[in-house]
N, C-alpha and C. Protein backbone atom coordinates (compact mmCIF):
# COMPACT_ATOMS: atom_id res chain seq x y z
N UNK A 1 -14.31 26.73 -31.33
CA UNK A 1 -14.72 25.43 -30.87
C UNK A 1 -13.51 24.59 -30.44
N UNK A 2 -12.59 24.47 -31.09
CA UNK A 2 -11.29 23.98 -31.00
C UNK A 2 -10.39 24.43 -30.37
N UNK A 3 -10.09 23.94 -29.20
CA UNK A 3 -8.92 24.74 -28.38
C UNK A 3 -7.24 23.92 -28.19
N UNK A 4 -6.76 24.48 -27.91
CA UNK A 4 -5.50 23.52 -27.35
C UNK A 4 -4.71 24.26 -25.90
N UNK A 5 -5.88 25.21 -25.46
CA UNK A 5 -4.97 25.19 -23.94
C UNK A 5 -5.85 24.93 -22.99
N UNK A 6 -5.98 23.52 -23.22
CA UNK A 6 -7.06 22.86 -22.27
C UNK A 6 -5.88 21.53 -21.82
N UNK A 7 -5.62 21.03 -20.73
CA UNK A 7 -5.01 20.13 -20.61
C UNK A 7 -5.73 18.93 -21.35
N UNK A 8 -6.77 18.94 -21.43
CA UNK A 8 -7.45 17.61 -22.27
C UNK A 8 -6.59 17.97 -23.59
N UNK A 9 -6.21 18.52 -24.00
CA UNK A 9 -5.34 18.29 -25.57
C UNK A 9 -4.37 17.93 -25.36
N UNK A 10 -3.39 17.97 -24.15
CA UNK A 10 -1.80 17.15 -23.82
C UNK A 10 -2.50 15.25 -23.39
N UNK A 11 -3.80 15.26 -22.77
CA UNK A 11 -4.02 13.84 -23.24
C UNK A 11 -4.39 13.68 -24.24
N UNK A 12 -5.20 13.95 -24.80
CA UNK A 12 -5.52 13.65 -26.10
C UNK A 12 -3.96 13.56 -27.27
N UNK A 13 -3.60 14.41 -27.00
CA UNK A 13 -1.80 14.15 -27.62
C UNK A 13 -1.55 12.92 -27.40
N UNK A 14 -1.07 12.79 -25.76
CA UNK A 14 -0.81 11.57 -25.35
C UNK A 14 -1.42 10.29 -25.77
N UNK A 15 -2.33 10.04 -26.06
CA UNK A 15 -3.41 8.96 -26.06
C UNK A 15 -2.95 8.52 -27.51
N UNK A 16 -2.99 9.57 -28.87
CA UNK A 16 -2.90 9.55 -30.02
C UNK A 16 -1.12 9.26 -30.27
N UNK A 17 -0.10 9.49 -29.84
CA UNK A 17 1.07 9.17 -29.44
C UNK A 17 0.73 7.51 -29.22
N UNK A 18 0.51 7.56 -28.33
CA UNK A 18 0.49 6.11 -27.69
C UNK A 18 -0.40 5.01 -28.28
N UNK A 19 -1.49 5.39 -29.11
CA UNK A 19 -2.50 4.60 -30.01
C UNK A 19 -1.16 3.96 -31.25
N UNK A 20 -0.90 4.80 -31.61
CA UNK A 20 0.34 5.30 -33.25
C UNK A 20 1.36 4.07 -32.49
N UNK A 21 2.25 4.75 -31.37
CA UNK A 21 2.99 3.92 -30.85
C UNK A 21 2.60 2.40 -30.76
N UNK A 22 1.52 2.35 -29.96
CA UNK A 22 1.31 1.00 -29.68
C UNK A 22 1.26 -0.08 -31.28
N UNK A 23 0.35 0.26 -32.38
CA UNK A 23 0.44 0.00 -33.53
C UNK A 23 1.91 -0.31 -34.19
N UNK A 24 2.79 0.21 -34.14
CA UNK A 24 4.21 0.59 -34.75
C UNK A 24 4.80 0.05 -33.84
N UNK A 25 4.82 -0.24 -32.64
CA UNK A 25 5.92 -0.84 -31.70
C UNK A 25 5.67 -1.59 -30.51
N UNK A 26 4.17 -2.06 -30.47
CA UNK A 26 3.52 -2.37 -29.73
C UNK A 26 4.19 -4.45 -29.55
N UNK A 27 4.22 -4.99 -30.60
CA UNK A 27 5.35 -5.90 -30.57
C UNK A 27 6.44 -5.99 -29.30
N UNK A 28 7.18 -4.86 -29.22
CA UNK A 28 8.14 -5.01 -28.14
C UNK A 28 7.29 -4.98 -26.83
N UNK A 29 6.18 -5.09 -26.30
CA UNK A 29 5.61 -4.79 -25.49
C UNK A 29 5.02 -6.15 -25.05
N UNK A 30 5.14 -6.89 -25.84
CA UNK A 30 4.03 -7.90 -25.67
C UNK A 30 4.35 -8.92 -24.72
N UNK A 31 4.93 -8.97 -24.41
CA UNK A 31 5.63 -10.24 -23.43
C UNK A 31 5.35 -9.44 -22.14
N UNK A 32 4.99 -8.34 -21.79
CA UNK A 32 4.63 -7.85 -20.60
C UNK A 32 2.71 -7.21 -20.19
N UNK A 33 2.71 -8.29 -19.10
CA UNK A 33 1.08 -8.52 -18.65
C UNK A 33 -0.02 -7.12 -19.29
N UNK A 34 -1.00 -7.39 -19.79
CA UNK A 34 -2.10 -6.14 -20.30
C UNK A 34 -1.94 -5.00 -19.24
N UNK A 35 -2.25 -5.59 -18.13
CA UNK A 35 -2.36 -4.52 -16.25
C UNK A 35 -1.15 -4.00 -16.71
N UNK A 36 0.51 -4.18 -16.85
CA UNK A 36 1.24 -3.14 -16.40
C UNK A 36 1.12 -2.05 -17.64
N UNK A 37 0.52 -3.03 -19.22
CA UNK A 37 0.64 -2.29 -20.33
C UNK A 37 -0.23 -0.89 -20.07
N UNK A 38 -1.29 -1.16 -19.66
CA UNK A 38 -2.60 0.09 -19.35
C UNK A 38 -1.89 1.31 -18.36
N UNK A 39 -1.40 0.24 -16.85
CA UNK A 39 -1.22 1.14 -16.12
C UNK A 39 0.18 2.25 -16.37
N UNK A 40 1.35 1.44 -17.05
CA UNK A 40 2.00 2.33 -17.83
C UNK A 40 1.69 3.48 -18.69
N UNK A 41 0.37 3.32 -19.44
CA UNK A 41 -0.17 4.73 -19.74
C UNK A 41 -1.14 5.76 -18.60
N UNK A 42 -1.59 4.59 -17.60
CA UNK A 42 -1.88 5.65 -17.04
C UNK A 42 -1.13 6.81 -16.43
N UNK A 43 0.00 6.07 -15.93
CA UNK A 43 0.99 6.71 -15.24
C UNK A 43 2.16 7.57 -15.79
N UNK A 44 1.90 7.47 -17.42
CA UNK A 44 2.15 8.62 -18.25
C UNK A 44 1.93 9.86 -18.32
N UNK A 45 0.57 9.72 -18.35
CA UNK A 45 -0.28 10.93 -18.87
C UNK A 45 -0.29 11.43 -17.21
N UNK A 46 -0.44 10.58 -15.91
CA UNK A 46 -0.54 11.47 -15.04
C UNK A 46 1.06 12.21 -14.81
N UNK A 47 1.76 12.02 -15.18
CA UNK A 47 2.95 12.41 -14.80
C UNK A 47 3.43 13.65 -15.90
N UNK A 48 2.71 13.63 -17.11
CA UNK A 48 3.32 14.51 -18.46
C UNK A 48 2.01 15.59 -18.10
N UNK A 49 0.69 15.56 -17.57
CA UNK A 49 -0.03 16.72 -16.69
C UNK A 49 0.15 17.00 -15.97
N UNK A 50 0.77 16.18 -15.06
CA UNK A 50 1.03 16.69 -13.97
C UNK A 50 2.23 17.81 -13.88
N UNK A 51 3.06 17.62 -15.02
CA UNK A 51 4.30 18.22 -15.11
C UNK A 51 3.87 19.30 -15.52
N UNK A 52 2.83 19.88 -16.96
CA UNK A 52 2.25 20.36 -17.35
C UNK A 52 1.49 21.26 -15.94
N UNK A 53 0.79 20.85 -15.11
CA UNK A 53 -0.21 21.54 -14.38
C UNK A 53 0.95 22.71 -13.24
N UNK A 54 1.97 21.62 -12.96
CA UNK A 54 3.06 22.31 -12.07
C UNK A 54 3.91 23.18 -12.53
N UNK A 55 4.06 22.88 -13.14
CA UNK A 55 5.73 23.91 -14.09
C UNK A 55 5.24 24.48 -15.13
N UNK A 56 3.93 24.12 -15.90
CA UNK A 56 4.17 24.81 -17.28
C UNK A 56 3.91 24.07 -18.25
N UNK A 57 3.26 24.33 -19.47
CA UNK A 57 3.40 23.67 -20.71
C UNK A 57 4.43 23.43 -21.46
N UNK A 58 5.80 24.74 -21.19
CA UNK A 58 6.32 24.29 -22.24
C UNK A 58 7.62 23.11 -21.73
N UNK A 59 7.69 22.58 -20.01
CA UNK A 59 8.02 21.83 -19.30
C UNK A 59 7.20 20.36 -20.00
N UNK A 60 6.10 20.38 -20.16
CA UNK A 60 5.39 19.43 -20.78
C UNK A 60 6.17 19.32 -22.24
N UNK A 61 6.42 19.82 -22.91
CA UNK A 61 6.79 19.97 -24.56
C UNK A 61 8.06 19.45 -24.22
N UNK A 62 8.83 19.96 -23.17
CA UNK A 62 10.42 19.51 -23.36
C UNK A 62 10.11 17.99 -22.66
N UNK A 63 9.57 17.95 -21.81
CA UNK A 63 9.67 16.14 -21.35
C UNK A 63 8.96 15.32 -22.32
N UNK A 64 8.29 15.44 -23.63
CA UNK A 64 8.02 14.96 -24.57
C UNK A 64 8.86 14.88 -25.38
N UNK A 65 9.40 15.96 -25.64
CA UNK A 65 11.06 15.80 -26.37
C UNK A 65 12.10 14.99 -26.01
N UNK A 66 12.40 14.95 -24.34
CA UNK A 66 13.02 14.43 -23.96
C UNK A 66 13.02 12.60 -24.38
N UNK A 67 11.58 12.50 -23.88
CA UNK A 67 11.14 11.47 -23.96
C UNK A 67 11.31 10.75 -25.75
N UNK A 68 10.85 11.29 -26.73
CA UNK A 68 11.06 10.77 -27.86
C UNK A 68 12.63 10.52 -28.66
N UNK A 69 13.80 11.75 -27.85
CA UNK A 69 15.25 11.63 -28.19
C UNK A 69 15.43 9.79 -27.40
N UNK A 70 15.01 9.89 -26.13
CA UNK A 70 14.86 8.50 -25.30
C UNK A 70 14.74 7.39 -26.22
N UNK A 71 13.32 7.17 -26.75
CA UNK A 71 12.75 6.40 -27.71
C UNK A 71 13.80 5.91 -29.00
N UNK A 72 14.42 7.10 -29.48
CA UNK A 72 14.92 7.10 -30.68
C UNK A 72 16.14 6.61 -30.62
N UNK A 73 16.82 6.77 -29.34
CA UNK A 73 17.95 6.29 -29.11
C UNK A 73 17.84 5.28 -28.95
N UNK A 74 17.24 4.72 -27.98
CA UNK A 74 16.96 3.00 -28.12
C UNK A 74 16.77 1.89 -29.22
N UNK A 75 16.00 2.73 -29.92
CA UNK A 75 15.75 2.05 -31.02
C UNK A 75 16.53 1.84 -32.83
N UNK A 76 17.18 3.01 -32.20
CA UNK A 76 18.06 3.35 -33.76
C UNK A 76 20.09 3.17 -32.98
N UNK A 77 20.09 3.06 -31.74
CA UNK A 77 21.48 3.10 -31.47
C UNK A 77 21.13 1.73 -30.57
N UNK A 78 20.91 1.65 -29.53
CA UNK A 78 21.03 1.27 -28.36
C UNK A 78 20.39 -0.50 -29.00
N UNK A 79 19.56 -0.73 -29.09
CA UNK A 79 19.12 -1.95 -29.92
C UNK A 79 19.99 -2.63 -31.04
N UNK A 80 20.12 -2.04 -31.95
CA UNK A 80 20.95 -2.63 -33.19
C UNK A 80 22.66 -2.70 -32.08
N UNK A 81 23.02 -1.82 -31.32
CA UNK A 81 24.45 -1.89 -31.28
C UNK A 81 24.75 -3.43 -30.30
N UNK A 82 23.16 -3.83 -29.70
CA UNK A 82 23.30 -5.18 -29.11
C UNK A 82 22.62 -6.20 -29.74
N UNK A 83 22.62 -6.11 -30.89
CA UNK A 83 22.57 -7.34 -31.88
C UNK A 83 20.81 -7.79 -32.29
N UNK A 84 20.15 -6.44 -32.00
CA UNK A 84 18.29 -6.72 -31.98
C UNK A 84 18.20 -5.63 -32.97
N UNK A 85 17.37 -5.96 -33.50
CA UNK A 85 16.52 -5.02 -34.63
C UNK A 85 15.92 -3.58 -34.16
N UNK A 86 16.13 -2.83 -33.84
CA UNK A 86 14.91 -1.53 -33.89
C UNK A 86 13.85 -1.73 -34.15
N UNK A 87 13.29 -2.18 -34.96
CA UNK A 87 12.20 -1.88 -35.55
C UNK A 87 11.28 -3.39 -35.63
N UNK A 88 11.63 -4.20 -35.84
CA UNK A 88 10.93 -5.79 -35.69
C UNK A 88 11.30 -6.12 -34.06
N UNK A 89 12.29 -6.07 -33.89
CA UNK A 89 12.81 -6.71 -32.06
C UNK A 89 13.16 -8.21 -32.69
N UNK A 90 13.79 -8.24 -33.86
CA UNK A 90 14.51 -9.26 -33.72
C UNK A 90 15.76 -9.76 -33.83
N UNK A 91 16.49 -10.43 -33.14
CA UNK A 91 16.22 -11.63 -32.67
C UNK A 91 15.13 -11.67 -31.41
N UNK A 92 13.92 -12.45 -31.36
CA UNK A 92 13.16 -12.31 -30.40
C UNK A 92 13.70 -13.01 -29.20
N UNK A 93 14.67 -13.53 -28.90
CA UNK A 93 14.98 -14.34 -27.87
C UNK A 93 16.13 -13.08 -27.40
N UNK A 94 17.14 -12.29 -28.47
CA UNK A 94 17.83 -11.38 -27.80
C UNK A 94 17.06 -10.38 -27.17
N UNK A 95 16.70 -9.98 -27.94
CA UNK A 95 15.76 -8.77 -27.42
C UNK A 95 15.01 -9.23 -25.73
N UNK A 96 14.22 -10.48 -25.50
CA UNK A 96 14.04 -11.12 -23.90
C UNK A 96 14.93 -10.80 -23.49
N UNK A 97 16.14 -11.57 -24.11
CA UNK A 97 17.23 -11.58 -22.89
C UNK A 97 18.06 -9.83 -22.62
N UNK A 98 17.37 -8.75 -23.36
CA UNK A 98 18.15 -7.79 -22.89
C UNK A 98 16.74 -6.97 -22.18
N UNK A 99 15.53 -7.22 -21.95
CA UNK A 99 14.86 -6.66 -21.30
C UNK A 99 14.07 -7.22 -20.59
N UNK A 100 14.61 -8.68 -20.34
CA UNK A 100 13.49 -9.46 -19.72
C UNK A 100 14.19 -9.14 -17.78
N UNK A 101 12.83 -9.91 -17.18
CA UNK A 101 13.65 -9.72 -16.09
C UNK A 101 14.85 -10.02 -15.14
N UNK A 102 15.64 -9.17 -14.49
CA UNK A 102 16.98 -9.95 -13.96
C UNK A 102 16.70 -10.85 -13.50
N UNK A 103 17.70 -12.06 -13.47
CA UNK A 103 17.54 -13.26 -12.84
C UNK A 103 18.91 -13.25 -11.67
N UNK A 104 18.47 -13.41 -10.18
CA UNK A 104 19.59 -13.71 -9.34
C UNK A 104 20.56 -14.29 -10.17
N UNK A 105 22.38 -14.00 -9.68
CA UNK A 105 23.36 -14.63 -9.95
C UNK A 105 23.66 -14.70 -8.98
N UNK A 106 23.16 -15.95 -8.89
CA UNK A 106 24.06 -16.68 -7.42
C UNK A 106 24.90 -17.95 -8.05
């Protein structure tokens, strides 16, 4: 009854990833409109099947890997070494000012 070489199980991965995620880190997200939040997953999952449908599953497994070394770095190096929390995003005004959007310097 239960399969996993159905591409519906790399979304269903995805979806459950991103449910977990959003819960746990969904905070850093919030200052950016619902529309890009959704369409950002859509454009996940079409891109991690799509990778999947073209190259291979285990092309899918490594750009998930890839993707979570990504995550981890940000959050455990790349964050704290500019003065923001990993894990809360705070200072909430640093954290804006290192991902908010560029502003012309003129």
């Amino acid at each position: 009854m239960w399969s996993t070489d159905s591409h519906w199980f790399e979304v269903a991965l995805l979806m459950g990833l991103t449910a977990i995620g959003g819960v746990l880190l969904g905070h850093f997200e919030a200052h950016k409109p619902k529309w890009r939040r959704v369409l950002k997953i859509l454009l996940a999952n079409l891109l991690f099947v799509g990778v999947s449908v073209a190259f291979g599953r285990i092309w899918f497994w490594a750009l998930l890997g890839v993707l979570a070394l990504a995550v981890l770095y940000v959050h455990l190096i790349w964050l704290p070494k500019n003065g923001v929390n990993g894990w809360t995003g705070e200072p909430r005004e640093r954290y804006l000012e290192l991902v908010g959007p560029r502003r012309s310097r003129t």
